[in-house]
C-alpha atoms as a PDB file:
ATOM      1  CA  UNK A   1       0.000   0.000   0.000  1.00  0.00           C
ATOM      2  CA  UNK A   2       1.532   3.327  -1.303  1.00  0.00           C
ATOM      3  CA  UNK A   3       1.276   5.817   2.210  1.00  0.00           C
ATOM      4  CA  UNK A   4       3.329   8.588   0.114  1.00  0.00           C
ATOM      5  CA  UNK A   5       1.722  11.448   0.365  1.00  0.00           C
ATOM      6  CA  UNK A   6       2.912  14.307  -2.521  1.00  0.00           C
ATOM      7  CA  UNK A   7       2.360  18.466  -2.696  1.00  0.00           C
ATOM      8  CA  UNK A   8      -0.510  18.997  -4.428  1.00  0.00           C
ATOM      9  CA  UNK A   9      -1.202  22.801  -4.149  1.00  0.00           C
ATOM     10  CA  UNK A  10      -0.250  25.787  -2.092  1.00  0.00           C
ATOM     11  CA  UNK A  11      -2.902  28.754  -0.615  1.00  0.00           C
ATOM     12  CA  UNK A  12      -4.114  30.487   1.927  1.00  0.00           C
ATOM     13  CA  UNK A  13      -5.726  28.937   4.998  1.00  0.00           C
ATOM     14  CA  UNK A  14      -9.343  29.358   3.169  1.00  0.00           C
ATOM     15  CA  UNK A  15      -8.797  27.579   0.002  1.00  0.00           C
ATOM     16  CA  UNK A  16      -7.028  24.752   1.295  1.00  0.00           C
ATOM     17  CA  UNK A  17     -10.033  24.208   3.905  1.00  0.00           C
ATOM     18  CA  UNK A  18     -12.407  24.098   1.097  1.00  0.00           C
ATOM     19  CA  UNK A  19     -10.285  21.563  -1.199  1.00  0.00           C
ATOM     20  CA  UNK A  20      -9.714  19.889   2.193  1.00  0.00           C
ATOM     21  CA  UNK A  21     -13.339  19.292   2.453  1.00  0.00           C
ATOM     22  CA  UNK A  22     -13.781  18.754  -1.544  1.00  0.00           C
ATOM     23  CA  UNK A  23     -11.552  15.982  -1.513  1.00  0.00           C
ATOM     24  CA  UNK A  24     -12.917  14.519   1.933  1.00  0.00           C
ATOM     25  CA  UNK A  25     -16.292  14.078  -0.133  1.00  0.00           C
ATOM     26  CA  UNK A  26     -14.663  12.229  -2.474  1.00  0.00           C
ATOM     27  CA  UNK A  27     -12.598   9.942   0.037  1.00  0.00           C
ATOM     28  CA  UNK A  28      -9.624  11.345  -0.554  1.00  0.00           C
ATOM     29  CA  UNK A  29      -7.411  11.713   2.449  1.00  0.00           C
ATOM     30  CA  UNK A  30      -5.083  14.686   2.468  1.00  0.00           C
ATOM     31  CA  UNK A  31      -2.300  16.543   4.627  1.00  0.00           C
ATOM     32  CA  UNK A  32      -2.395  20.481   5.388  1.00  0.00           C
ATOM     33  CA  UNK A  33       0.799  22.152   6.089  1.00  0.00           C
ATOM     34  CA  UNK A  34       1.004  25.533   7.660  1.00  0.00           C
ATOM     35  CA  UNK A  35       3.899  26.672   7.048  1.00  0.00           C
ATOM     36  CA  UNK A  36       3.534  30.369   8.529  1.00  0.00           C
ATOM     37  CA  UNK A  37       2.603  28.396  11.990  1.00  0.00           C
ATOM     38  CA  UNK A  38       5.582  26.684  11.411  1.00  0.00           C
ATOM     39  CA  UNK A  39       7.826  29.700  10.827  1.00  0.00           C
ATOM     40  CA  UNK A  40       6.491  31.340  14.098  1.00  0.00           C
ATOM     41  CA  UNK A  41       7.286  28.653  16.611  1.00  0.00           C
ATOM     42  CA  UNK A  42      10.406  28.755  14.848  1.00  0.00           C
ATOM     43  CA  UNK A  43      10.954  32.422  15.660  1.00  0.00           C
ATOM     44  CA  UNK A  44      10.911  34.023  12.632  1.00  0.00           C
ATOM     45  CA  UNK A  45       8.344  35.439   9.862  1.00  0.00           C
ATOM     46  CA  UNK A  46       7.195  35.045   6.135  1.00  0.00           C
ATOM     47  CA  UNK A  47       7.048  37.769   4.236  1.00  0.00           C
ATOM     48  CA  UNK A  48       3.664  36.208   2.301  1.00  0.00           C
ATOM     49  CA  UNK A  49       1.100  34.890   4.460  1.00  0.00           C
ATOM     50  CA  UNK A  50      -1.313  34.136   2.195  1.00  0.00           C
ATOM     51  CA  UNK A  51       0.342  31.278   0.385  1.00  0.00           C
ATOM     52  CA  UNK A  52       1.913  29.601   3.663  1.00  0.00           C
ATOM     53  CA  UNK A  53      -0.927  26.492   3.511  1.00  0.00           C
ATOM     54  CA  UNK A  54       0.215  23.643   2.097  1.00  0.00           C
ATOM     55  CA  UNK A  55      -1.742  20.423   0.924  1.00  0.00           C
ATOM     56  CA  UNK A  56      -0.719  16.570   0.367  1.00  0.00           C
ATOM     57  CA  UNK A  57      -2.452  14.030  -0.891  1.00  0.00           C
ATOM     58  CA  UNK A  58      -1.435  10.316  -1.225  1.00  0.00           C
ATOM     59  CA  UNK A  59       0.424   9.692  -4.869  1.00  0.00           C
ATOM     60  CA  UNK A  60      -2.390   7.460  -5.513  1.00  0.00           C
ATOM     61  CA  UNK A  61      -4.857   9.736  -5.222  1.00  0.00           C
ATOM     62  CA  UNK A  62      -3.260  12.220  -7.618  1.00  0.00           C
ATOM     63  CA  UNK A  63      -5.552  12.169 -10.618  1.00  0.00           C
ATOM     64  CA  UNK A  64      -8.674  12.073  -8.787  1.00  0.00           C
ATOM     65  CA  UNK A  65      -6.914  15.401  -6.520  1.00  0.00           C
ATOM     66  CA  UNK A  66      -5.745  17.187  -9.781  1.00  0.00           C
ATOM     67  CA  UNK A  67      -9.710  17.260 -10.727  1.00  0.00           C
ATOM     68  CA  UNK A  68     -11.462  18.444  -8.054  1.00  0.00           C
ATOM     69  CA  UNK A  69      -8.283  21.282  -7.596  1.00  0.00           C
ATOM     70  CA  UNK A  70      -8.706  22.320 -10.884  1.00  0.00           C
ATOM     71  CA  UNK A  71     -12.353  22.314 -11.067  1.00  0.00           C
ATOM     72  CA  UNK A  72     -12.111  24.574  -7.987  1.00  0.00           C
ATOM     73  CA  UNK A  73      -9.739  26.959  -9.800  1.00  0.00           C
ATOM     74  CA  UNK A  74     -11.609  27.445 -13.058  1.00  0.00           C
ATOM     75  CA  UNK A  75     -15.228  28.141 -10.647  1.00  0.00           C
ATOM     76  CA  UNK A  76     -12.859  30.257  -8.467  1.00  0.00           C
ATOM     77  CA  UNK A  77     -11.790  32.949 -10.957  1.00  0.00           C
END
């Protein structure tokens, strides 16, 4: 069983929620990354908060994430 998970897309804290919860529909598992959270326990700051989210889904999952991501993007603009 591949547990790999890969870097899928990178956003604010709002659109990876909603992908979040547009791949949960679809039983895809996935990984957030905050990566501003990150930078503050380490003691320093970004100079870009608003792409500091980071999500992961499993490598077999990929197609089936690409999808729904860009289905969100083309509604989204």
């Amino acid at each position: 069983m591949d547990t790999k998970y890969v870097h899928i897309f990178t956003g604010s804290m709002i659109e990876v929620n909603r992908l979040v919860s547009d791949l949960s529909e679809e039983d895809i598992k996935s990984i957030v990354e905050d990566e501003g959270k990150s930078a503050v326990l380490a003691g320093f700051a970004l100079p870009n908060l608003s792409l500091t989210h980071r999500l992961l889904v499993k490598k077999k999952d990929i197609k089936k994430a690409e999808t729904i991501i860009n289905n969100y993007l083309s509604n989204d603009s």
